[in-house]
Structures are given as C-alpha cells and as structure tokens.
PDB file of N, CA and C in Angstrom:
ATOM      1  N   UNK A   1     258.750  -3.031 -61.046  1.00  0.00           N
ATOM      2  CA  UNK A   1     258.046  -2.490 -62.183  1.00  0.00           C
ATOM      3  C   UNK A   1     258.858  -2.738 -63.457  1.00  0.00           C
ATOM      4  N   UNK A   2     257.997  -2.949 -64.468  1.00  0.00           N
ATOM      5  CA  UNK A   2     258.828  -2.804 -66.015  1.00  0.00           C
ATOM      6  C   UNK A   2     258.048  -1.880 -66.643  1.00  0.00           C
ATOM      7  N   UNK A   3     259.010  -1.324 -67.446  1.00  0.00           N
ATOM      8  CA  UNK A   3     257.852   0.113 -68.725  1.00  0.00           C
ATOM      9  C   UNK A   3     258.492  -0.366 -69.685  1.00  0.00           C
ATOM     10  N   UNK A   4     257.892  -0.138 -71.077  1.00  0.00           N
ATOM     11  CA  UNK A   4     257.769  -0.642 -72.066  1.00  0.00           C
ATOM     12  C   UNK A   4     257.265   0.729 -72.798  1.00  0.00           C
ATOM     13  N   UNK A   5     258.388   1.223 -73.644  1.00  0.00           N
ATOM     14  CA  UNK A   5     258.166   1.944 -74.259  1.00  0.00           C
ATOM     15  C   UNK A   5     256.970   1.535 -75.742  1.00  0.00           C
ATOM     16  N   UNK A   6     256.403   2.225 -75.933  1.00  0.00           N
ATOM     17  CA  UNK A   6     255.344   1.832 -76.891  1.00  0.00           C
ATOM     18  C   UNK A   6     255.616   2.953 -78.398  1.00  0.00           C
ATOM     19  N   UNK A   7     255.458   4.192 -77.606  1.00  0.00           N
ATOM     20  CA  UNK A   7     255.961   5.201 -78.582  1.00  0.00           C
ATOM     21  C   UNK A   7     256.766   6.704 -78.530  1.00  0.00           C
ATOM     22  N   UNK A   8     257.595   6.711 -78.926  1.00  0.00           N
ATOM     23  CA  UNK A   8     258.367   7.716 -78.465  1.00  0.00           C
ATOM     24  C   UNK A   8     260.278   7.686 -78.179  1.00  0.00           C
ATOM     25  N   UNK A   9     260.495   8.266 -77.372  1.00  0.00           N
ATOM     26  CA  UNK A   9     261.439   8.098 -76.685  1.00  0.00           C
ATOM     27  C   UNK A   9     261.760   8.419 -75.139  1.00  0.00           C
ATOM     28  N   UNK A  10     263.010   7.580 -74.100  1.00  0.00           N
ATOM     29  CA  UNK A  10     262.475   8.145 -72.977  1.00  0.00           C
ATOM     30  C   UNK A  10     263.646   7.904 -72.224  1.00  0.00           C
ATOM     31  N   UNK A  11     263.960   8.742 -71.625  1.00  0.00           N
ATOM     32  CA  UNK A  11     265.481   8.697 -70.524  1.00  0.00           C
ATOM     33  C   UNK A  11     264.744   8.423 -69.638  1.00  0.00           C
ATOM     34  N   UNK A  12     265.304   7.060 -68.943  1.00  0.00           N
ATOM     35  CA  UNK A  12     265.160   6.714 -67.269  1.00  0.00           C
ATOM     36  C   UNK A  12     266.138   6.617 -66.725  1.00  0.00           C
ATOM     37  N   UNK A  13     266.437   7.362 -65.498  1.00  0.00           N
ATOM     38  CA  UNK A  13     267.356   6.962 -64.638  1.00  0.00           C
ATOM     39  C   UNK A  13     266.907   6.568 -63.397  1.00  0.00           C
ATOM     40  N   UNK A  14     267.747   5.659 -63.623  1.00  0.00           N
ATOM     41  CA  UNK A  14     267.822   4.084 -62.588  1.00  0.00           C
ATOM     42  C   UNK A  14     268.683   4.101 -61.429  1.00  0.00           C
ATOM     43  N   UNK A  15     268.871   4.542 -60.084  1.00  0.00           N
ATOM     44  CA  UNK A  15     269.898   4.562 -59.411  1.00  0.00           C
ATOM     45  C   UNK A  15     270.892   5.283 -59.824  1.00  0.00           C
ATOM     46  N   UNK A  16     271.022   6.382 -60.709  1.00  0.00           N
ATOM     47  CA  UNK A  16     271.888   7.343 -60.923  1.00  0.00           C
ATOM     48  C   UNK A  16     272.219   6.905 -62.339  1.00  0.00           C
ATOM     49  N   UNK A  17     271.720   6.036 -63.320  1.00  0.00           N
ATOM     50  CA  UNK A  17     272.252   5.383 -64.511  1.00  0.00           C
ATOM     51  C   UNK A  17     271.142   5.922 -65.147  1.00  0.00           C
ATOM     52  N   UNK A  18     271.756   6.326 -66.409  1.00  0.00           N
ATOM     53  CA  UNK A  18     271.054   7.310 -67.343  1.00  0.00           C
ATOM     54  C   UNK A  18     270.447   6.166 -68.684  1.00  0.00           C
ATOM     55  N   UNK A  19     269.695   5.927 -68.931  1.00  0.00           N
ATOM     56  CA  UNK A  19     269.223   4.820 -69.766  1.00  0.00           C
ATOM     57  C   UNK A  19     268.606   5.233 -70.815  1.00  0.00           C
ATOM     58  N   UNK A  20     268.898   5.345 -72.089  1.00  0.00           N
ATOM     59  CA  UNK A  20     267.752   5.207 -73.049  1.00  0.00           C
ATOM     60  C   UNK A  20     266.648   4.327 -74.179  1.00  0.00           C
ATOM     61  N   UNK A  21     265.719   5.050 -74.193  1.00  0.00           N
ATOM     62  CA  UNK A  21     264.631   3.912 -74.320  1.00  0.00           C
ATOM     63  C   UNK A  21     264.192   3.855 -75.651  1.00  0.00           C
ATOM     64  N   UNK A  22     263.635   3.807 -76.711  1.00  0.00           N
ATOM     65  CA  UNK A  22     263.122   3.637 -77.991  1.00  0.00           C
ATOM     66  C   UNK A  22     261.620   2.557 -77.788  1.00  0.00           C
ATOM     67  N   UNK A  23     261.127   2.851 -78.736  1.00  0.00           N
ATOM     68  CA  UNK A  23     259.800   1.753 -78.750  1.00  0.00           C
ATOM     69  C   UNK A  23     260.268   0.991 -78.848  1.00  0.00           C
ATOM     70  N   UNK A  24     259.121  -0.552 -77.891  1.00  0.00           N
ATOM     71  CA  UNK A  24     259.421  -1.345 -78.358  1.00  0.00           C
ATOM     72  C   UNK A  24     260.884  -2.072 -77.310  1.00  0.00           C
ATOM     73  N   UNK A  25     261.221  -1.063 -76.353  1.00  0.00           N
ATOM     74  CA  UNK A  25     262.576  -1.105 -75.235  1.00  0.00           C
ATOM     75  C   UNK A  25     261.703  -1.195 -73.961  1.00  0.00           C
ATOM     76  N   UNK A  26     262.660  -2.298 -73.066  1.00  0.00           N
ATOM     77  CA  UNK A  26     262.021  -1.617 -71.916  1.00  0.00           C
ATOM     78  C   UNK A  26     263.217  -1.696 -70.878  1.00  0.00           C
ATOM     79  N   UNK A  27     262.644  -1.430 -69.543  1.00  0.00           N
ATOM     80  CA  UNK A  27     263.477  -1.346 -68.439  1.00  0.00           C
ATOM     81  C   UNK A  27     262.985  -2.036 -67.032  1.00  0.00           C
ATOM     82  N   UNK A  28     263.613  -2.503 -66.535  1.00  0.00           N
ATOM     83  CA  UNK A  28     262.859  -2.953 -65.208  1.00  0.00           C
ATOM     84  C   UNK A  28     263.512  -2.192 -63.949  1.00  0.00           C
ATOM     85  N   UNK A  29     262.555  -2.346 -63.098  1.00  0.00           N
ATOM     86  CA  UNK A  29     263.216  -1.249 -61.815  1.00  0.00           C
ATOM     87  C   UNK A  29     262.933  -2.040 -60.784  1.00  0.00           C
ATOM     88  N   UNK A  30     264.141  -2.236 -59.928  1.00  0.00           N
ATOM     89  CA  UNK A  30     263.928  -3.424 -58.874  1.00  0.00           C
ATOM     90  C   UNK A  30     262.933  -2.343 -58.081  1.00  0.00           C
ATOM     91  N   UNK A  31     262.546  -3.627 -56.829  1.00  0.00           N
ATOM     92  CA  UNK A  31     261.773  -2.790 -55.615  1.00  0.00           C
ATOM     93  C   UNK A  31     263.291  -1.506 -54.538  1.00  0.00           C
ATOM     94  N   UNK A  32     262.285  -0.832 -54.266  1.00  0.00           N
ATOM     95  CA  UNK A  32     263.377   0.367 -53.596  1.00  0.00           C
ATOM     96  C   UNK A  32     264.453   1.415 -54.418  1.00  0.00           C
ATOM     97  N   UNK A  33     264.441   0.892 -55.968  1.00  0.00           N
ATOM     98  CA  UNK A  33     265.302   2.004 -56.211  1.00  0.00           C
ATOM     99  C   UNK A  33     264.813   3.044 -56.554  1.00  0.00           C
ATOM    100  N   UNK A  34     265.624   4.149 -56.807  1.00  0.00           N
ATOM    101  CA  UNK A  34     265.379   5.842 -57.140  1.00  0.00           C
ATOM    102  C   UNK A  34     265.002   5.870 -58.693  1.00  0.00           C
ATOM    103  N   UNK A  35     263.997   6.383 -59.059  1.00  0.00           N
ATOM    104  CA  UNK A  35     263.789   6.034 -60.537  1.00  0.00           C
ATOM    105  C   UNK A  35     263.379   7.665 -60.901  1.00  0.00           C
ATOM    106  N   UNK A  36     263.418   7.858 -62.536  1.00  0.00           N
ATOM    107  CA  UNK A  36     263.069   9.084 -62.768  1.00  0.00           C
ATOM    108  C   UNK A  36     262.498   9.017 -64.342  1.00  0.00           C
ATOM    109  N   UNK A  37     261.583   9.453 -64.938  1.00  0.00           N
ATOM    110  CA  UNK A  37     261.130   9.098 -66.206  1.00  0.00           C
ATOM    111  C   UNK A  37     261.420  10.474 -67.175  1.00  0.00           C
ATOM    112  N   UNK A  38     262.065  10.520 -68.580  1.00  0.00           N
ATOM    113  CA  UNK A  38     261.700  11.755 -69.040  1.00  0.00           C
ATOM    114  C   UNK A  38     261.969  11.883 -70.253  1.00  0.00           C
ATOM    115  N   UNK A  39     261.104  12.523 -71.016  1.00  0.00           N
ATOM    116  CA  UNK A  39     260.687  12.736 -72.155  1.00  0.00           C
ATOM    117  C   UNK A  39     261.546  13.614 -73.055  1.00  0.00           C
ATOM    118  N   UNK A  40     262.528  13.127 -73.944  1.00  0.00           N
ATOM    119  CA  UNK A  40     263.807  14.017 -74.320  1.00  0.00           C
ATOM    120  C   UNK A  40     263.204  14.441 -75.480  1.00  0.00           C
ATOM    121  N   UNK A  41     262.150  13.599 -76.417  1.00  0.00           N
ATOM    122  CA  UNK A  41     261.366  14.437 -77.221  1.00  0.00           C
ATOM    123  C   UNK A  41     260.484  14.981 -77.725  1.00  0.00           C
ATOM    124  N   UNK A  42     260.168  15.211 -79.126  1.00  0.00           N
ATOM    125  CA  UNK A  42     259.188  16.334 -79.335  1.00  0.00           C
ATOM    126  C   UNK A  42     257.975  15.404 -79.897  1.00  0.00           C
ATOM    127  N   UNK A  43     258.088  13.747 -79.650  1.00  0.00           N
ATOM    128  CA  UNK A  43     257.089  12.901 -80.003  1.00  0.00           C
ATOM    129  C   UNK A  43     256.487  12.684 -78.126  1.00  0.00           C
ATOM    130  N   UNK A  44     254.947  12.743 -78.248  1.00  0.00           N
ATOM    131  CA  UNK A  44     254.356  12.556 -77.153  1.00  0.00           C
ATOM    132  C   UNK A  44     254.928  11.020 -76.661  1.00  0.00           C
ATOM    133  N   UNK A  45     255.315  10.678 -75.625  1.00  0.00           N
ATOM    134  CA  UNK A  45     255.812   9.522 -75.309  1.00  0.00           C
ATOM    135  C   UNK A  45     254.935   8.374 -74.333  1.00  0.00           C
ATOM    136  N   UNK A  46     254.391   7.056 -74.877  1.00  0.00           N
ATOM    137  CA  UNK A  46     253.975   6.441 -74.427  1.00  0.00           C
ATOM    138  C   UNK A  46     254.451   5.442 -73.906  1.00  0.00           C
ATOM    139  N   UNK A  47     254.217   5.280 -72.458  1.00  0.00           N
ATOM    140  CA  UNK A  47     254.585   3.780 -72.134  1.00  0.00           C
ATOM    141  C   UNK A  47     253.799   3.164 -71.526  1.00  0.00           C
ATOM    142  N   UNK A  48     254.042   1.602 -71.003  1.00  0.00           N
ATOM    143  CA  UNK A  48     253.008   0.729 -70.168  1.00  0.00           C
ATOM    144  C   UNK A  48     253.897   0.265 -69.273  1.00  0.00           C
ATOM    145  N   UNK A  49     253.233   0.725 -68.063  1.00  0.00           N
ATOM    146  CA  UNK A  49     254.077   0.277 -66.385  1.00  0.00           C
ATOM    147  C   UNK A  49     253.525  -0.930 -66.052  1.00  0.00           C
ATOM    148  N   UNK A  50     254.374  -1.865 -66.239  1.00  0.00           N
ATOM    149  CA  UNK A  50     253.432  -3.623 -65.440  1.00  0.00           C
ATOM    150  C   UNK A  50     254.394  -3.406 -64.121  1.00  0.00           C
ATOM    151  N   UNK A  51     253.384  -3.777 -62.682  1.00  0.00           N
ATOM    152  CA  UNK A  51     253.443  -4.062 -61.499  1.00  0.00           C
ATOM    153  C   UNK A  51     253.435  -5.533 -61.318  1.00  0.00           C
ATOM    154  N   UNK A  52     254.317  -5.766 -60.474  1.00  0.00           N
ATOM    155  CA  UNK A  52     254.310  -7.387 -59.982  1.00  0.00           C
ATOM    156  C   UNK A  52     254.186  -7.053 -58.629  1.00  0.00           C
ATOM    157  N   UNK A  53     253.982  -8.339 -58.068  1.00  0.00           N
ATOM    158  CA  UNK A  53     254.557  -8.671 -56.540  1.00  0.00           C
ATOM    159  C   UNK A  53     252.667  -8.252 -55.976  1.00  0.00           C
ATOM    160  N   UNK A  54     253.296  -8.915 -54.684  1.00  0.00           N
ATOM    161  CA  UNK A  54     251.506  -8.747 -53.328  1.00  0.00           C
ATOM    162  C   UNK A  54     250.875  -7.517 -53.065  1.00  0.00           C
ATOM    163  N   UNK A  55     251.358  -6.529 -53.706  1.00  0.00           N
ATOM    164  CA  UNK A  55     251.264  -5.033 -53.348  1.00  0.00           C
ATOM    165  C   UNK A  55     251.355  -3.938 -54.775  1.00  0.00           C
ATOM    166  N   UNK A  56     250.375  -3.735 -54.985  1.00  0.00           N
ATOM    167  CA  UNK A  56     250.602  -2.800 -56.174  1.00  0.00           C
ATOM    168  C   UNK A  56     249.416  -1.434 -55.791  1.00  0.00           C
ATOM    169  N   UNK A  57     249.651  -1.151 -54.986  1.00  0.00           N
ATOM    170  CA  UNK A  57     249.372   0.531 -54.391  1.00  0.00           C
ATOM    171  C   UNK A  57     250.677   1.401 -54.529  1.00  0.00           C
ATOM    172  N   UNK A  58     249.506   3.069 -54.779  1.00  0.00           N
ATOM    173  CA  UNK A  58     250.454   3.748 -55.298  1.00  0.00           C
ATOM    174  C   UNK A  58     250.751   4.527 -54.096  1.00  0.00           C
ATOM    175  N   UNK A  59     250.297   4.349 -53.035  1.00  0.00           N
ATOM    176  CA  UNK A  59     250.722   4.862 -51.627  1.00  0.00           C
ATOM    177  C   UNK A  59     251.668   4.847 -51.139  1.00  0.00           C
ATOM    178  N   UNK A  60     252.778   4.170 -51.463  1.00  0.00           N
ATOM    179  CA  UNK A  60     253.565   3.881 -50.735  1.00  0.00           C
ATOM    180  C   UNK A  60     255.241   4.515 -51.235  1.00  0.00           C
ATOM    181  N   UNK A  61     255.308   5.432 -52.286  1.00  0.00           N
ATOM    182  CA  UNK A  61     255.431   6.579 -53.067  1.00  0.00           C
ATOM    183  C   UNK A  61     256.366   7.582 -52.500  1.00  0.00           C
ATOM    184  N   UNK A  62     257.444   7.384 -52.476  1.00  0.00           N
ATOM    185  CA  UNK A  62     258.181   8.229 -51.592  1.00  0.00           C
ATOM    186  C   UNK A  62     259.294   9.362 -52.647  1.00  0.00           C
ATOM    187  N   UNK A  63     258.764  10.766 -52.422  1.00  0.00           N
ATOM    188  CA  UNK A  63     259.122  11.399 -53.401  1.00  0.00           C
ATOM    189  C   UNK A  63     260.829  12.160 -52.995  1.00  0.00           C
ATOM    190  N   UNK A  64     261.572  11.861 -54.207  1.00  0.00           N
ATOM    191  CA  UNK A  64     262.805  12.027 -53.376  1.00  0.00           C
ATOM    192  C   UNK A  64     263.452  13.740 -53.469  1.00  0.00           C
ATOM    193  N   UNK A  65     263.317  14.069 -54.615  1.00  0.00           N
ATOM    194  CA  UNK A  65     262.979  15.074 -55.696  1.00  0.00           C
ATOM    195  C   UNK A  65     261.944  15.427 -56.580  1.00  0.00           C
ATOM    196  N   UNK A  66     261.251  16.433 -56.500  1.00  0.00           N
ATOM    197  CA  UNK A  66     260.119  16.699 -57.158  1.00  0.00           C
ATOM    198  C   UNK A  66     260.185  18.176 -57.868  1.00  0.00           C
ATOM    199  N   UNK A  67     260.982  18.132 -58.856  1.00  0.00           N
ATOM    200  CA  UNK A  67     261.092  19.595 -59.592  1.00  0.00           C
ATOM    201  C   UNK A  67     259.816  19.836 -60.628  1.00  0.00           C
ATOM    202  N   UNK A  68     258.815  19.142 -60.339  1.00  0.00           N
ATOM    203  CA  UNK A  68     257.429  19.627 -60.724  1.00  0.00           C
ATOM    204  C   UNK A  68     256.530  19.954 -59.561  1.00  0.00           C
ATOM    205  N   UNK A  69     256.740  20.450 -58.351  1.00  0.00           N
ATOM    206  CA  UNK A  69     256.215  21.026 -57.635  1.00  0.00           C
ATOM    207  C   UNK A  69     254.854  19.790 -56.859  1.00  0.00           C
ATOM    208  N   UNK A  70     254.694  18.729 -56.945  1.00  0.00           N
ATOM    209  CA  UNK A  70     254.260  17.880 -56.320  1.00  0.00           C
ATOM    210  C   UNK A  70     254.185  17.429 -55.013  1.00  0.00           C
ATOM    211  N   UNK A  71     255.417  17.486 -54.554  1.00  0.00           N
ATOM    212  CA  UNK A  71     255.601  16.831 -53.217  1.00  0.00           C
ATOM    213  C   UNK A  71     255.667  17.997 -52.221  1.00  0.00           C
TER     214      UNK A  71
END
C-alpha cells in the first residue's frame, strides 16, 4: 500500500517507526508489516490508500491491536 497525504497531518507507524506526514507526503507499507494511522491534528485529515499487487481484499486484515474497540 501507499497513502498520500492530501490534507492534514498524519503519524504512521511503520514496524515500530514513527513517521510524519504533511500534504502532499506519502509512505509506502511493504506487504506483512504492522502499520498504524493517526491523526495528531485538529485539521480533519485526508488521505488516498493505492493497493497494488493480485489481491486487494480487505479480508485478509489481521488486527494486532485495536484500542478502538473493533476487533
């Protein structure tokens, strides 16, 4: 996956690496790693997730931590 910040701002961590994002930034996330998205501010934050590869289902979704009560 790559996200592409559009508007806002946005901490991703990547395998334990704390990243920040600005519009206009993006990030790519190999297949299999631990990823986490989050919104440090008080601007609504937009991004666009492009999927590659033979498989782009969201089934396959393995939640590692879920401190929004999801999983």
């Amino acid at each position: 996956e790559h996200w592409v910040v559009v508007n806002g701002t946005a901490i991703v961590e990547r395998d334990g690496e704390r990243i920040m994002l600005r519009e206009n930034e993006s990030v790519y996330l190999p297949l299999g790693c631990v990823h986490r998205l989050e919104n440090p501010g008080k601007i609504p934050l937009t991004l666009i997730e492009v999927q590659v590869g033979s498989y782009l289902g969201e089934d396959d979704i393995v939640r590692i931590e879920d401190t929004y009560g999801r999983a």
